[in-house]
C-alpha atoms as a PDB file:
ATOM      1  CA  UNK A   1      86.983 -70.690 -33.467  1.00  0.00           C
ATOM      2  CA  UNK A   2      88.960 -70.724 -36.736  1.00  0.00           C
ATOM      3  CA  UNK A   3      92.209 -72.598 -37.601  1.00  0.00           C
ATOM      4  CA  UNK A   4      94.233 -72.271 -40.327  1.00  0.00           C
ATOM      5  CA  UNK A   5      97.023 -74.390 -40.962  1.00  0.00           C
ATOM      6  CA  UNK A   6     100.388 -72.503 -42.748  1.00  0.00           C
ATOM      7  CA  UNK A   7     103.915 -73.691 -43.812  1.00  0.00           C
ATOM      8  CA  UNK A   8     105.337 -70.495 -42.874  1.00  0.00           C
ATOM      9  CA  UNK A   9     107.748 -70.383 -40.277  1.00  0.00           C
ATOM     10  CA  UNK A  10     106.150 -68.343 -38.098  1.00  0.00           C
ATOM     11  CA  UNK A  11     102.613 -68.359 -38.035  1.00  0.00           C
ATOM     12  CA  UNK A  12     101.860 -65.499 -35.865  1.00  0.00           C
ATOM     13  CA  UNK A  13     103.100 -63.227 -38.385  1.00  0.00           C
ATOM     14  CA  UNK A  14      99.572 -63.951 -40.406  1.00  0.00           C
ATOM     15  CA  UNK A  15      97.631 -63.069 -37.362  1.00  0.00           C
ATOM     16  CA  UNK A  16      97.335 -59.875 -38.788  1.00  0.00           C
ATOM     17  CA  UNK A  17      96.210 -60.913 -42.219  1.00  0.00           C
ATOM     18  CA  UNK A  18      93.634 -63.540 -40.813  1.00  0.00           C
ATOM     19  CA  UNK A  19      92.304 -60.622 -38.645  1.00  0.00           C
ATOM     20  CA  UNK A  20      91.461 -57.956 -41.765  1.00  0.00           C
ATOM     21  CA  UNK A  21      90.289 -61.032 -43.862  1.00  0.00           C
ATOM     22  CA  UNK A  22      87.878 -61.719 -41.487  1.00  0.00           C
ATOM     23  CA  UNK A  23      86.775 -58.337 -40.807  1.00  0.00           C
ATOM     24  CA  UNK A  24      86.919 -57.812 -44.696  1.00  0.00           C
ATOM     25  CA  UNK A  25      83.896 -60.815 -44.398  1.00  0.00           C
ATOM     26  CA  UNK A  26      81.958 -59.572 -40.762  1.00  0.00           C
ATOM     27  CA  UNK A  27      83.157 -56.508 -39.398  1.00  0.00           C
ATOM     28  CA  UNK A  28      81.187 -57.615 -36.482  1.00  0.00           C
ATOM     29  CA  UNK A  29      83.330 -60.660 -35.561  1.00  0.00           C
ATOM     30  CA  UNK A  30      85.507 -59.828 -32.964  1.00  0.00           C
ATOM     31  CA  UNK A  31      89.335 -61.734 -33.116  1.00  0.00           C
ATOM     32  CA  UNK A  32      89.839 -61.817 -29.747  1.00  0.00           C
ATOM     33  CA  UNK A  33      92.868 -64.684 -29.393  1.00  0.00           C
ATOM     34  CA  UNK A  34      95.302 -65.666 -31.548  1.00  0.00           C
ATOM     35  CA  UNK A  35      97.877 -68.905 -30.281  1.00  0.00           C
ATOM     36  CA  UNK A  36      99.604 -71.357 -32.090  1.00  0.00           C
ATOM     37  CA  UNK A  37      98.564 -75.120 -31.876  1.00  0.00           C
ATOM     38  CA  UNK A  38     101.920 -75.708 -29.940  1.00  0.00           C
ATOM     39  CA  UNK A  39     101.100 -72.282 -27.386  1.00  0.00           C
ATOM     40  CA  UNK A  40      97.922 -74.100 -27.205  1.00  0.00           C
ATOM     41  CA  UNK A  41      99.246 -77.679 -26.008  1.00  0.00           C
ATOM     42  CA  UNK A  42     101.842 -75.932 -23.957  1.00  0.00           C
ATOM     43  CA  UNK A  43      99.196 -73.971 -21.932  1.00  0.00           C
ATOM     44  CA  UNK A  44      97.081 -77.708 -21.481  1.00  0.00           C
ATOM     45  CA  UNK A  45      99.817 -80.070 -20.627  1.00  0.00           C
ATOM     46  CA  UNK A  46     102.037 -77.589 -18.285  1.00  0.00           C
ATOM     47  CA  UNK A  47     100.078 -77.828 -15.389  1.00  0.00           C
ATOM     48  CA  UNK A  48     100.259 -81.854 -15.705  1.00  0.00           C
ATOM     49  CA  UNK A  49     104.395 -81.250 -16.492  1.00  0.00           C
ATOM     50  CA  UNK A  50     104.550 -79.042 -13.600  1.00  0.00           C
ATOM     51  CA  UNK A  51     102.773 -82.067 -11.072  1.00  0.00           C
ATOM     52  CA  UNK A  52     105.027 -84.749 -12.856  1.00  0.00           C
ATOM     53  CA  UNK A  53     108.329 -82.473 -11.911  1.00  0.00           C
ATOM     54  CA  UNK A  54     106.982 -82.139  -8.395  1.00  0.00           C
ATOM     55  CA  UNK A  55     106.799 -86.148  -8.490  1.00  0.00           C
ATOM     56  CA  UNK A  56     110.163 -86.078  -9.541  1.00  0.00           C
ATOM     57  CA  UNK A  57     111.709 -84.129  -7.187  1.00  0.00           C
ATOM     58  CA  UNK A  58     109.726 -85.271  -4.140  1.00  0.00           C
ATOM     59  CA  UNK A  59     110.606 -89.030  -5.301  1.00  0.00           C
ATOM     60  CA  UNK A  60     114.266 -87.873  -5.692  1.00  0.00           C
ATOM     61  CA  UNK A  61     113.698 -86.087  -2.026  1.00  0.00           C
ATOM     62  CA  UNK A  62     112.386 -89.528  -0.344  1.00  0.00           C
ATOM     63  CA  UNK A  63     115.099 -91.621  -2.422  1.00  0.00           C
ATOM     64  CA  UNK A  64     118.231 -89.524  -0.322  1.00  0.00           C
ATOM     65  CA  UNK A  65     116.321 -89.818   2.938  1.00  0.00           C
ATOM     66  CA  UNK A  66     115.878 -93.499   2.736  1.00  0.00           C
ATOM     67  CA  UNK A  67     119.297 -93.881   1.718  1.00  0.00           C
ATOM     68  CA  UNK A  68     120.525 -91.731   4.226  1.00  0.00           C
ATOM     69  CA  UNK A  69     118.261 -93.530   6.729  1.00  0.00           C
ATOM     70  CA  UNK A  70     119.671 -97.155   5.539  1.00  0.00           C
ATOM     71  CA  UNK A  71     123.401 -95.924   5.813  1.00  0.00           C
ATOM     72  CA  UNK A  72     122.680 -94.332   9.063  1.00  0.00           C
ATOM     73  CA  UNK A  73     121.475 -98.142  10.485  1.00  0.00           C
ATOM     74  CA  UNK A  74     124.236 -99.863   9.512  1.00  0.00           C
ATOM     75  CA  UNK A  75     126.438 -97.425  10.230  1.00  0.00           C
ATOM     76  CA  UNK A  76     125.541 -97.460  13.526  1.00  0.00           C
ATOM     77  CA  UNK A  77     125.408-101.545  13.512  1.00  0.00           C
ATOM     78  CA  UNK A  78     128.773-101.909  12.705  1.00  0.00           C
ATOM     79  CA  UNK A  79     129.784 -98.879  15.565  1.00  0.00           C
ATOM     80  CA  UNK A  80     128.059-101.149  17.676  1.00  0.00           C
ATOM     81  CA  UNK A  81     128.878-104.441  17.262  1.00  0.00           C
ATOM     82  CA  UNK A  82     132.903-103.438  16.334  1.00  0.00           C
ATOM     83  CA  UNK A  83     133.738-106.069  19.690  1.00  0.00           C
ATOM     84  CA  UNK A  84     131.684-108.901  17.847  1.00  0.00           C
ATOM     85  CA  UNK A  85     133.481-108.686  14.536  1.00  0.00           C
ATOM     86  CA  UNK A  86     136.935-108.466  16.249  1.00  0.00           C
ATOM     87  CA  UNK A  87     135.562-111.628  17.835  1.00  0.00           C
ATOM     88  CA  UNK A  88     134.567-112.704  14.871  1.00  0.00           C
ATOM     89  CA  UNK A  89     137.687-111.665  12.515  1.00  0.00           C
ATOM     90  CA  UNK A  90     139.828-113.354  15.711  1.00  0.00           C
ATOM     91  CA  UNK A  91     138.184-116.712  15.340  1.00  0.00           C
ATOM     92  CA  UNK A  92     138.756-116.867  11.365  1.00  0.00           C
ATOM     93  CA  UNK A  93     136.141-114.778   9.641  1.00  0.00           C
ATOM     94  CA  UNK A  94     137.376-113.486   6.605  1.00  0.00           C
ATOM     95  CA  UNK A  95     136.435-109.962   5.437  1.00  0.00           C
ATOM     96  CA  UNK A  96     134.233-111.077   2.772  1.00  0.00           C
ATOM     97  CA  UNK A  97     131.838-112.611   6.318  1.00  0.00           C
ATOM     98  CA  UNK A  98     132.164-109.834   7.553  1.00  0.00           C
ATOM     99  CA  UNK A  99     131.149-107.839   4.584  1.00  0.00           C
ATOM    100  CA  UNK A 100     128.110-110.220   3.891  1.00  0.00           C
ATOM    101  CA  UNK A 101     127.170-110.076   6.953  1.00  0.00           C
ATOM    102  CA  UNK A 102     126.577-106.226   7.477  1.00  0.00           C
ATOM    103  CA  UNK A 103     125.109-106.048   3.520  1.00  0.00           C
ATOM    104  CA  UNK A 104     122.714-108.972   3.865  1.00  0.00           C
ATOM    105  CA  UNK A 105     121.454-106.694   7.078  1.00  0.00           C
ATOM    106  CA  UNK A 106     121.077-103.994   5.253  1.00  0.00           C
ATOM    107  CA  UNK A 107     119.452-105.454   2.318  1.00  0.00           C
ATOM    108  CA  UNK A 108     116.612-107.484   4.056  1.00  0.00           C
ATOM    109  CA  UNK A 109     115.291-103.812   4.922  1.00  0.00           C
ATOM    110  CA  UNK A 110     115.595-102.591   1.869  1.00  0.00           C
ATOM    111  CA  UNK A 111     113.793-105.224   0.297  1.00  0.00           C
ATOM    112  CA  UNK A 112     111.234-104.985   2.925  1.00  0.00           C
ATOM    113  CA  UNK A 113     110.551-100.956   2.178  1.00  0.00           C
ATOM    114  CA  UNK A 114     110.685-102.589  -1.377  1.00  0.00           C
ATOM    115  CA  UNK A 115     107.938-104.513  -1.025  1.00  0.00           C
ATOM    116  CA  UNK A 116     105.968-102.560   0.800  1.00  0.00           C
ATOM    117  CA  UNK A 117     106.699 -99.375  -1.594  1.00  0.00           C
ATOM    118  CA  UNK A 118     105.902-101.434  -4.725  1.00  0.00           C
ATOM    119  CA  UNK A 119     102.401-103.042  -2.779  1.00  0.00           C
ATOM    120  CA  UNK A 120     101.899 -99.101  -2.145  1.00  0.00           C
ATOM    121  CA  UNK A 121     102.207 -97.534  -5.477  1.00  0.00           C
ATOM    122  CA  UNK A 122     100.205-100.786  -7.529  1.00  0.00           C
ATOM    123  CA  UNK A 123      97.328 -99.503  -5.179  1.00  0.00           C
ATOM    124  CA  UNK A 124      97.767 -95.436  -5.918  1.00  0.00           C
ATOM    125  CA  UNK A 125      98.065 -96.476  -9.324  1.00  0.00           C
ATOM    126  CA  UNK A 126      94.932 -94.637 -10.064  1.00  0.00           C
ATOM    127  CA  UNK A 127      96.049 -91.079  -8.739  1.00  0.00           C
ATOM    128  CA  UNK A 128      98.751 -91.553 -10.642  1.00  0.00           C
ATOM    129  CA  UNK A 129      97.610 -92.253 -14.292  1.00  0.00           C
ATOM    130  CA  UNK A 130      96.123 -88.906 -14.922  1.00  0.00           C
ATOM    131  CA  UNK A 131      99.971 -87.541 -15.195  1.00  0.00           C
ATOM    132  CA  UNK A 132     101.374 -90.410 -17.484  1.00  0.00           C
ATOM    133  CA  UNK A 133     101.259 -90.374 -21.355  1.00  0.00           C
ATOM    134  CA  UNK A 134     102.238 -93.619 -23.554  1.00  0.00           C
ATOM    135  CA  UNK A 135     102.427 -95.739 -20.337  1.00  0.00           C
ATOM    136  CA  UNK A 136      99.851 -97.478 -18.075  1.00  0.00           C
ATOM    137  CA  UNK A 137      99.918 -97.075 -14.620  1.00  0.00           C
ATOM    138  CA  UNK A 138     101.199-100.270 -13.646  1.00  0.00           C
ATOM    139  CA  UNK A 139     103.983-100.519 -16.592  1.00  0.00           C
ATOM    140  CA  UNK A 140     106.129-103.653 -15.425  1.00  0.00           C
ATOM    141  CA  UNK A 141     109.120-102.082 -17.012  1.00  0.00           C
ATOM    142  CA  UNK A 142     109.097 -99.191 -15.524  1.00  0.00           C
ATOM    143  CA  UNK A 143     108.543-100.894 -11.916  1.00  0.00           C
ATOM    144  CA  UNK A 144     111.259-103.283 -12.908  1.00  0.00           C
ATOM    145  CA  UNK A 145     113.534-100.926 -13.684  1.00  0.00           C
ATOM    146  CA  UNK A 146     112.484 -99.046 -10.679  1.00  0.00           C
ATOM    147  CA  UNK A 147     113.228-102.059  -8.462  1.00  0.00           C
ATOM    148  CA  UNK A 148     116.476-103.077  -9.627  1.00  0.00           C
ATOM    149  CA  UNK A 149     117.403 -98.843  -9.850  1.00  0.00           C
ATOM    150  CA  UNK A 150     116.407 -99.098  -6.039  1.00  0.00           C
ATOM    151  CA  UNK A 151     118.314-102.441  -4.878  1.00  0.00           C
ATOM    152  CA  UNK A 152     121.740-101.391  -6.941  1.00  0.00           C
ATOM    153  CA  UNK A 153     121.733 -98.034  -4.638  1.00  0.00           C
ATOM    154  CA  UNK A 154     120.310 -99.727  -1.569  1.00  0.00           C
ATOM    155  CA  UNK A 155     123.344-101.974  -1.674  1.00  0.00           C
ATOM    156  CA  UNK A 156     125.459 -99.280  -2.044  1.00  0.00           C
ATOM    157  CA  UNK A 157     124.585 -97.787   0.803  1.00  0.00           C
ATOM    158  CA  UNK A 158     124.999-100.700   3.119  1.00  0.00           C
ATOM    159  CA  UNK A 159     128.478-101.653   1.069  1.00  0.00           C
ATOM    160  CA  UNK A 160     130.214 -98.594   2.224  1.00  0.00           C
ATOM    161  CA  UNK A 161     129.460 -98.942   6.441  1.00  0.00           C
ATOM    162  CA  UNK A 162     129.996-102.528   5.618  1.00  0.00           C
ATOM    163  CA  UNK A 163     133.323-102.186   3.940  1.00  0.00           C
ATOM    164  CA  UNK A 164     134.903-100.081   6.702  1.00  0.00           C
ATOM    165  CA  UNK A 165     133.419-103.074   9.356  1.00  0.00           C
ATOM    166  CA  UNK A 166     136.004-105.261   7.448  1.00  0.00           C
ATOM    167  CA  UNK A 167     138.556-102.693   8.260  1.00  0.00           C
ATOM    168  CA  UNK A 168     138.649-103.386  11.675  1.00  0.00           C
ATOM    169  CA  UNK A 169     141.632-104.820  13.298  1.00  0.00           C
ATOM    170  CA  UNK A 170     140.789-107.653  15.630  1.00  0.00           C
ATOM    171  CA  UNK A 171     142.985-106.129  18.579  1.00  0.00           C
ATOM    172  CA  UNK A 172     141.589-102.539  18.754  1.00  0.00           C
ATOM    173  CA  UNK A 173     137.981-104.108  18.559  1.00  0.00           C
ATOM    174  CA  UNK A 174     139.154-106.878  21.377  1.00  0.00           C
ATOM    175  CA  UNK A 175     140.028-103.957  23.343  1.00  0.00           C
ATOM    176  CA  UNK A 176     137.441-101.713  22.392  1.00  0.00           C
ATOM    177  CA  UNK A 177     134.745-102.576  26.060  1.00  0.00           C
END
């Protein structure tokens, strides 16, 4: 193995040259690859870039299902229990109850799959660090960040089924069984 470092541009264009020098030395040396240091680290770290985009995508996959999953529960909460907020918006509950009430709902199960997620992944911490450079496996940034990325989008998935429960008028939901 030889390496030569060059300041020209493009250093494939000495492969040739390298190649007669050293035949010019051992005509019995055979040049049988010629890469650049970055052709080099591309070929090492792709397959690790290629797992950390699967990650990604999977992570981004599991994200919209769990969202979809949390919107679809409280969706169906408020379709169900439209009689008890009329009830309740009847007897005085403002729409900001009403709102908390559906949100906290939602948000004790997202901070239970929370939990549970971030228990999870400080345990598979070890599969994990393999794929990461400049950041230990159990960064508390990054599962901070994580966290709080997690909540903010959780909550906006129980806002929106929440925010039409306050929409309901206490005399259609009266009537409603």
């Amino acid at each position: 193995m030889l390496s030569i470092r060059s300041t020209n541009a493009d250093p494939k264009t000495l492969a040739a040259a390298v190649t007669r020098e050293i035949h010019a030395v051992d005509n019995d040396l055979a040049v049988t690859e010629v890469s650049t240091l970055p052709d080099l680290l591309a070929r090492e770290v792709s397959p690790r870039q290629f797992n950390t985009w699967l990650f990604a995508v999977l992570a981004t996959l599991a994200l919209v299902l769990a969202l979809t999953g949390v919107y679809g529960v409280i969706s169906y909460s408020v379709a169900r229990r439209t009689h008890e907020v009329g009830i309740r918006m009847a007897l005085g509950a403002g729409h900001d109850q009403v709102l908390r009430l559906f949100v906290s709902q939602g948000m004790k199960l997202i901070l239970i799959g929370l939990v549970a997620g971030l228990l999870g992944s400080l345990m598979l911490t070890h599969v994990m660090s393999s794929l990461l450079f400049g950041v230990s496996p159990t960064d508390l940034t990054t599962f901070g960040v994580v966290a709080i990325g997690l909540l903010v989008v959780g909550m906006l998935a129980c806002y929106v089924p929440a925010r039409r429960a306050t929409k309901v008028d206490p005399l259609v939901a009266l009537r409603y069984e």
